[in-house]
Every structure is written in structure tokens, then in C-alpha cells.
Protein backbone atom coordinates (compact mmCIF):
# COMPACT_ATOMS: atom_id res chain seq x y z
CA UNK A 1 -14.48 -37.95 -19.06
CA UNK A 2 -11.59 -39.23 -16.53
CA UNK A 3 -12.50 -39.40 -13.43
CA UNK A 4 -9.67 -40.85 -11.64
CA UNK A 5 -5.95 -40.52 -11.48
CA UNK A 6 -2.85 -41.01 -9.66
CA UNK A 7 -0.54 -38.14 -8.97
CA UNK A 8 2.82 -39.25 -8.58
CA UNK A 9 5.03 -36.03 -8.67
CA UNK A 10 5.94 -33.72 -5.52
CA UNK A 11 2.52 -34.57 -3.21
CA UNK A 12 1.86 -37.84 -3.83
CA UNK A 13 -2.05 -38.63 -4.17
CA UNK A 14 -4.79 -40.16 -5.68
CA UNK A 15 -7.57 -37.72 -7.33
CA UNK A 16 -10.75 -38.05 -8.22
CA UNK A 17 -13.39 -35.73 -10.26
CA UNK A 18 -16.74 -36.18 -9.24
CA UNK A 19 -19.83 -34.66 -10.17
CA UNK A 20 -22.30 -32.43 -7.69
CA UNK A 21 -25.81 -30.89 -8.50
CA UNK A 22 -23.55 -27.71 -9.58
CA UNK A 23 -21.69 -24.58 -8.73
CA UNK A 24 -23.36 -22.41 -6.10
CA UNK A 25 -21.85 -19.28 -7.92
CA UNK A 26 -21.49 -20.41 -11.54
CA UNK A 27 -20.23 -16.41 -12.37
CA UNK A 28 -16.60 -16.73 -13.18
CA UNK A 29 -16.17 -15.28 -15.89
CA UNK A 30 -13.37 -17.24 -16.84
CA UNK A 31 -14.64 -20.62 -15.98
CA UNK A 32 -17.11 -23.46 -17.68
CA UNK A 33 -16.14 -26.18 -15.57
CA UNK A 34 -19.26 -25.88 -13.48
CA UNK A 35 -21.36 -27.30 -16.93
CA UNK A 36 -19.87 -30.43 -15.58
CA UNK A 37 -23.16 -31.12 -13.11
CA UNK A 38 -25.64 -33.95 -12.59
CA UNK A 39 -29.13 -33.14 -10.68
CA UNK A 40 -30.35 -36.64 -10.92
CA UNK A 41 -29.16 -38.33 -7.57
CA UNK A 42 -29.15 -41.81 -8.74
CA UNK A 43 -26.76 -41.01 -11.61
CA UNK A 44 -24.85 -38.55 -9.88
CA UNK A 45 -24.05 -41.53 -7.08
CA UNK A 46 -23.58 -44.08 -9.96
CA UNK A 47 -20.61 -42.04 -11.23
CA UNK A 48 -18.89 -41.25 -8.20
CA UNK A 49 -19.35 -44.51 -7.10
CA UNK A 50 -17.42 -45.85 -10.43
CA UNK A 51 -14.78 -42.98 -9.71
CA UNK A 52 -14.26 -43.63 -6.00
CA UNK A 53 -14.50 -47.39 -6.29
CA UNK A 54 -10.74 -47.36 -7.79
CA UNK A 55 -9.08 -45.72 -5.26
CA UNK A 56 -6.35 -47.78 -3.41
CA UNK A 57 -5.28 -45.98 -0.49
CA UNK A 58 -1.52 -46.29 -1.70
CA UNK A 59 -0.24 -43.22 -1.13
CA UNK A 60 -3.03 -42.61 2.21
CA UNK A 61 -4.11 -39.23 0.60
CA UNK A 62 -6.79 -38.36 -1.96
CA UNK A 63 -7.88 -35.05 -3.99
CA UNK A 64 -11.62 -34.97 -4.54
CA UNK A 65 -12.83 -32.39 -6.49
CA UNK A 66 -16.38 -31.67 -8.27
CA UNK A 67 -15.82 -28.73 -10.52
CA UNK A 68 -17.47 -26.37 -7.55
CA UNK A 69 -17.61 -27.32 -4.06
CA UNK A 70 -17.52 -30.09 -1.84
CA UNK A 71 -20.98 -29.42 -0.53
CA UNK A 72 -22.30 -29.48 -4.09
CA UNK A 73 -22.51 -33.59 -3.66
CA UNK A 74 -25.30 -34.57 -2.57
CA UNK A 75 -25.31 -36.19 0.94
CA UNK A 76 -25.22 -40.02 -0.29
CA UNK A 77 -22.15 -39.02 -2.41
CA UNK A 78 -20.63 -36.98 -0.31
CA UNK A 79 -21.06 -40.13 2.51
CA UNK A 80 -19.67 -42.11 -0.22
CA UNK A 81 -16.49 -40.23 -0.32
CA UNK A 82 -16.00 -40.32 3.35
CA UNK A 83 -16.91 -44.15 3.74
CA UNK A 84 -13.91 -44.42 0.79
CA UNK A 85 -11.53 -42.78 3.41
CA UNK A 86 -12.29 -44.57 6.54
CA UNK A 87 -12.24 -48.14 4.18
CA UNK A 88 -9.12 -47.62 2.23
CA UNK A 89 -7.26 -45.38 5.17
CA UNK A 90 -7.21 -42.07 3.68
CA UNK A 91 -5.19 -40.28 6.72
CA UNK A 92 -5.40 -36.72 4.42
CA UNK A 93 -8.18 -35.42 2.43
CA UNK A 94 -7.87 -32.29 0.00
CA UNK A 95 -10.87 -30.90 -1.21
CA UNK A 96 -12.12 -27.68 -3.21
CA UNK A 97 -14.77 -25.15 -2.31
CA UNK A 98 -15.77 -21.55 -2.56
CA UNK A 99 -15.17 -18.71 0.19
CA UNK A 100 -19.15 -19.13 0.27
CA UNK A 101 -19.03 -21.66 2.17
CA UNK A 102 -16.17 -20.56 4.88
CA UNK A 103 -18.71 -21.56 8.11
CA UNK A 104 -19.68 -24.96 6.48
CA UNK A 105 -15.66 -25.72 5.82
CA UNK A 106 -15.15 -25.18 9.67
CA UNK A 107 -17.81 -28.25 10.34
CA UNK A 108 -16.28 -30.21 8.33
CA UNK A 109 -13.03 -30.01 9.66
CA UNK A 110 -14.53 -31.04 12.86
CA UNK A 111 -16.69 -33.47 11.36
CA UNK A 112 -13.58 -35.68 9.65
CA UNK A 113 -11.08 -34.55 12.89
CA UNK A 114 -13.26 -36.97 14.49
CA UNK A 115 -13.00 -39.55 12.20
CA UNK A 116 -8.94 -39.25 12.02
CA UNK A 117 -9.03 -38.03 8.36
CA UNK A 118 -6.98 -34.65 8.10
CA UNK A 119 -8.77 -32.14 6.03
CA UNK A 120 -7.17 -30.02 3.72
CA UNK A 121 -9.43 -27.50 1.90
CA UNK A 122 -8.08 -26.07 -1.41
CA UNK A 123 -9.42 -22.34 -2.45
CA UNK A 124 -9.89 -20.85 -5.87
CA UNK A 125 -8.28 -17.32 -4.76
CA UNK A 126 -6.74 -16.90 -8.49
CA UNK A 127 -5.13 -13.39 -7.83
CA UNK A 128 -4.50 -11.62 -4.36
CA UNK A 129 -5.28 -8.78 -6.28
CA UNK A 130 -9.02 -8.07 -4.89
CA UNK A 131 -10.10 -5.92 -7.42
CA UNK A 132 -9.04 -7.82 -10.35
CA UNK A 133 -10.61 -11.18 -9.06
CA UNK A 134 -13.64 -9.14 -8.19
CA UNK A 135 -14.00 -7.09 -10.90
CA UNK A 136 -12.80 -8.47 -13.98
CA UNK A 137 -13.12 -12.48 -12.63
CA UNK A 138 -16.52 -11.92 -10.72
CA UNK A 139 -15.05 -14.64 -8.43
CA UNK A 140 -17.55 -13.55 -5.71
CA UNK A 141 -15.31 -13.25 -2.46
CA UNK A 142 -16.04 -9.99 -1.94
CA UNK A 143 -13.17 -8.43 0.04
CA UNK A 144 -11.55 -11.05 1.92
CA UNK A 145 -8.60 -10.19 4.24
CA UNK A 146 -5.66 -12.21 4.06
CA UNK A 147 -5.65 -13.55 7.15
CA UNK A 148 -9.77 -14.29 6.38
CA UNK A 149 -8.59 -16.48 3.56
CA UNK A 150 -5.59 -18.58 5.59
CA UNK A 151 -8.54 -19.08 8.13
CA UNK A 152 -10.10 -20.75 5.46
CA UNK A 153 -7.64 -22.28 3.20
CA UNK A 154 -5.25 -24.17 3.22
CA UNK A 155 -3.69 -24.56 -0.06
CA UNK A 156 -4.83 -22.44 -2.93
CA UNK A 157 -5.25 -22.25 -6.83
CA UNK A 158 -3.74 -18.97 -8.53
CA UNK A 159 -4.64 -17.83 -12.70
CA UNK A 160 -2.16 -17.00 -14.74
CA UNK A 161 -3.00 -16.10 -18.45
CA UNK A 162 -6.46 -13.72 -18.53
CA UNK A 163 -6.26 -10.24 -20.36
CA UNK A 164 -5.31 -7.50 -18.26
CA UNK A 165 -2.94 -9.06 -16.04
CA UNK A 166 0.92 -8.92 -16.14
CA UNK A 167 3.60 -10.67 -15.20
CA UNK A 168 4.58 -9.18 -11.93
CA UNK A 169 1.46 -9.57 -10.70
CA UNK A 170 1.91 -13.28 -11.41
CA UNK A 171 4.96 -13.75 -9.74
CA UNK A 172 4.14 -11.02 -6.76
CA UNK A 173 0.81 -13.76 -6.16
CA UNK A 174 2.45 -17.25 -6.66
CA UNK A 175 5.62 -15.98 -3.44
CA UNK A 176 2.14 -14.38 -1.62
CA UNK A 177 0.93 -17.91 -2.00
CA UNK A 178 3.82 -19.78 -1.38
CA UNK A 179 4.48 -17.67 2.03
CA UNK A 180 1.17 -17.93 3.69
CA UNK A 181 -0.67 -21.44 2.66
CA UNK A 182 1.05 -25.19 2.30
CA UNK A 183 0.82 -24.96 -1.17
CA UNK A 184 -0.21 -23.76 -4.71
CA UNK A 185 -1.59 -24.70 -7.44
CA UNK A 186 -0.81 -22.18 -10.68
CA UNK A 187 -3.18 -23.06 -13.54
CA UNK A 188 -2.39 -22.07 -16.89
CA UNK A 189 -5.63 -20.16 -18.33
CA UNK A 190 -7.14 -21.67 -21.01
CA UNK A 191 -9.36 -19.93 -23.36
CA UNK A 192 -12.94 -21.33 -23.67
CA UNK A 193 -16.18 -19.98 -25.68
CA UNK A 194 -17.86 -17.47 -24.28
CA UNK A 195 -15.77 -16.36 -21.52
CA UNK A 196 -12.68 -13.97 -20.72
CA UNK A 197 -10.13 -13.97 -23.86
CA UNK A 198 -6.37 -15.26 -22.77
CA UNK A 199 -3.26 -13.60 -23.09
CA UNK A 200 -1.15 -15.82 -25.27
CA UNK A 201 1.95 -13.69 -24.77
CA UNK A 202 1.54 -13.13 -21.21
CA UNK A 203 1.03 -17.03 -20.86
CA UNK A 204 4.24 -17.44 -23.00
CA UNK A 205 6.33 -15.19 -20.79
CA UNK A 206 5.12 -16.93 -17.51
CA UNK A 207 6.87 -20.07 -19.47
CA UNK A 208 10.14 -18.43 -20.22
CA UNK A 209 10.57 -16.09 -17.10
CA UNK A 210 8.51 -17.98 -13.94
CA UNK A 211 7.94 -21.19 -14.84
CA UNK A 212 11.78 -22.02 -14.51
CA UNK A 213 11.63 -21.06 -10.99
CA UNK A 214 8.39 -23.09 -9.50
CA UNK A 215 8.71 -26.09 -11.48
CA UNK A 216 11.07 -28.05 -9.13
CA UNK A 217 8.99 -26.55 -6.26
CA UNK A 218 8.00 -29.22 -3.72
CA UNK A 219 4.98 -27.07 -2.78
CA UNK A 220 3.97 -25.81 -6.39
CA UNK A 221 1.87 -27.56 -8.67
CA UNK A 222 1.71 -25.26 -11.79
CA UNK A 223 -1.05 -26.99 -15.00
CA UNK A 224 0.20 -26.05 -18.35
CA UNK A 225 -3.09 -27.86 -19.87
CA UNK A 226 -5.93 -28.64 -17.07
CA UNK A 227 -6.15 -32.00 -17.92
CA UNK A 228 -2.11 -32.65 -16.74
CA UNK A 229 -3.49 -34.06 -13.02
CA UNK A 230 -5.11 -36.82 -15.38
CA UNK A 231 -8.71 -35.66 -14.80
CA UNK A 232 -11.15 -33.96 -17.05
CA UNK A 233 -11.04 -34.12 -20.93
């Protein structure tokens, strides 16, 4: 598993992937990225001590992400990741987390404001369509207004390739994106055992008819494969 890269397209960054004692929600049903979990504390430190001890600072801003949430780490990890800022002068964090945890996101905003580390949290919306990500994704937002979810976010990751959506959906959720948060993320869905079945010729379309117009977008990061940010396996 890679658990550090350098992102040297459009935003400029260092990532890592680091592991946390696991997904609060762990329902998607189009996700198996929270399998990727480590309970034991000394082990879960030892790797994201390996992962974070690379980072340079070069670029001042670093991804961290822990296939769930941010407050998945546990604390000496999550202190690890901080300490890594404030040594190598990290001026912007991004991190991921669920809508769960919309009251803890506003403490730590406040919590690294203070420290002079800008805090950028990244949300897994998928789909602005509620029902959709609700019903057929069990994403577990519930019902989140619009302006509930730029209160929360500020950049977001958007699905594009799961049965049962279509392609103006796609395009009607990547300009929703791209006119209400700093920036997207589209992710090309990728079929995995056991979970929602992909629509190869819905995916193939995106390529022909949307992907043309993001790709040279500043503010758009769109995955074919979810390894392209050099992460994962």
C-alpha cells in the first residue's frame, strides 16, 4: 500500500493515506475503502509515522486522508499529523470527513486557526441529488441543505459511474460543485465485490462528453482509476 505522494498538477500538494481505527458509518454501499483500518494504536502510529515522516513541506500544503474521517486517528496520530505541519510549515491542510461529524469540523478549524495552519475540509457529497445519495448510496447525510453542506465543506468529492444515474445528472452536480465550494474532486466509480454494480457505458460517456470540459479545470480534479493521486493500491 502507498502511502505517500506528491501531487504536482493544478493544486500543488503533498498527500498522504493514513490509517484510523475505521469508518464511523462504514454503509456506503458503493465503498470498501473503510476495510483499510488498524485498531491496534501502536501499529496504527507506526504507519503514519512512516507515511508522514516523508513529507517535505515543498509545496506548504498537504492532503491527509484515512479512508473515513479525520477523527478516525487516534489522538497520538492525529497529534502526529499536526506536529508534521507546524515542523515542516504546512500553511494549508485538506482533510476528509463525514457530515457526521459537522460540530467536531468547526473545532478543528479553530483548533489549527490558532496554530496558523488553514484548514480545508473535503466532503464525500457524491451527488446533490439527496435521494439518490440517500437512497441508493446510503451515504448517511440525511437531508442536508445546500447551504448546510458549504457550512461544512469546503471542497467536495462527486461519483460518477453507479447504476441508475445519468449523465445530466453528472454534469448538472460537477457546475453545482464547481459554483458553490473551491473545488471538486470527480471520482470515476469503480466496481468492487459486493457492492453497487457500475455503469460501464455511463462511465464511457462521462469520458467522451464531460471529461473534455473539466480536465483543464484549475479547480477540478476528476480520478479515472483511484489510485491516479499516487495513493492506495
Amino acid at each position: 500500500m502507498e502511502r505517500y505522494s506528491e501531487i504536482i498538477e493544478k493544486d500543488k500538494r503533498e498527500i498522504v493515506l493514513l490509517i484510523g481505527n475505521g469508518c464511523c458509518w462504514s454503509k456506503c454501499k458503493f465503498c470498501n475503502y473503510h476495510t483499510d483500518r488498524m485498531t491496534d494504536n501502536v501499529k496504527q502510529i507506526e504507519i503514519n509515522k512512516k507515511a508522514l515522516s516523508r513529507v517535505t513541506g515543498e509545496f506548504g500544503v498537504l492532503e491527509a486522508i484515512n479512508s473515513g474521517s479525520i477523527f478516525e486517528l487516534n489522538e497520538e496520530s492525529k497529534k502526529l499529523l499536526i506536529d508534521t505541519c507546524i515542523k515542516k510549515n504546512i500553511k494549508r491542510l485538506i482533510i476528509e470527513s463525514h457530515y457526521i461529524y459537522k460540530n467536531k469540523i468547526k473545532s478543528f478549524r479553530e483548533e489549527c486557526k490558532k496554530l496558523k495552519i488553514k484548514l480545508k475540509v473535503k466532503g464525500g457529497i457524491e451527488t446533490f441529488d439527496d435521494k439518490f445519495r440517500e437512497d441508493v448510496l446510503n451515504k448517511g447525510f440525511g437531508r442536508p441543505t445546500l447551504e448546510d453542506l458549504k457550512e461544512t465543506f469546503d471542497e467536495i468529492n462527486l461519483l460518477v459511474g453507479v447504476k441508475g444515474q445519468n449523465i445530466e445528472q453528472i454534469e448538472k452536480d460537477i457546475e453545482m460543485g464547481l459554483g458553490n465550494f473551491e473545488r471538486v474532486c470527480i471520482n470515476l466509480y469503480k466496481q468492487m465485490e459486493y457492492i453497487l454494480p457500475a455503469d460501464e457505458a455511463l462511465k464511457k460517456e462521462f469520458l467522451n462528453k464531460i471529461y473534455p470540459k473539466y480536465k483543464d479545470n484549475n479547480r477540478a480534479d476528476i480520478l479515472i482509476e483511484n489510485t491516479d493521486f499516487g495513493v492506495g493500491d
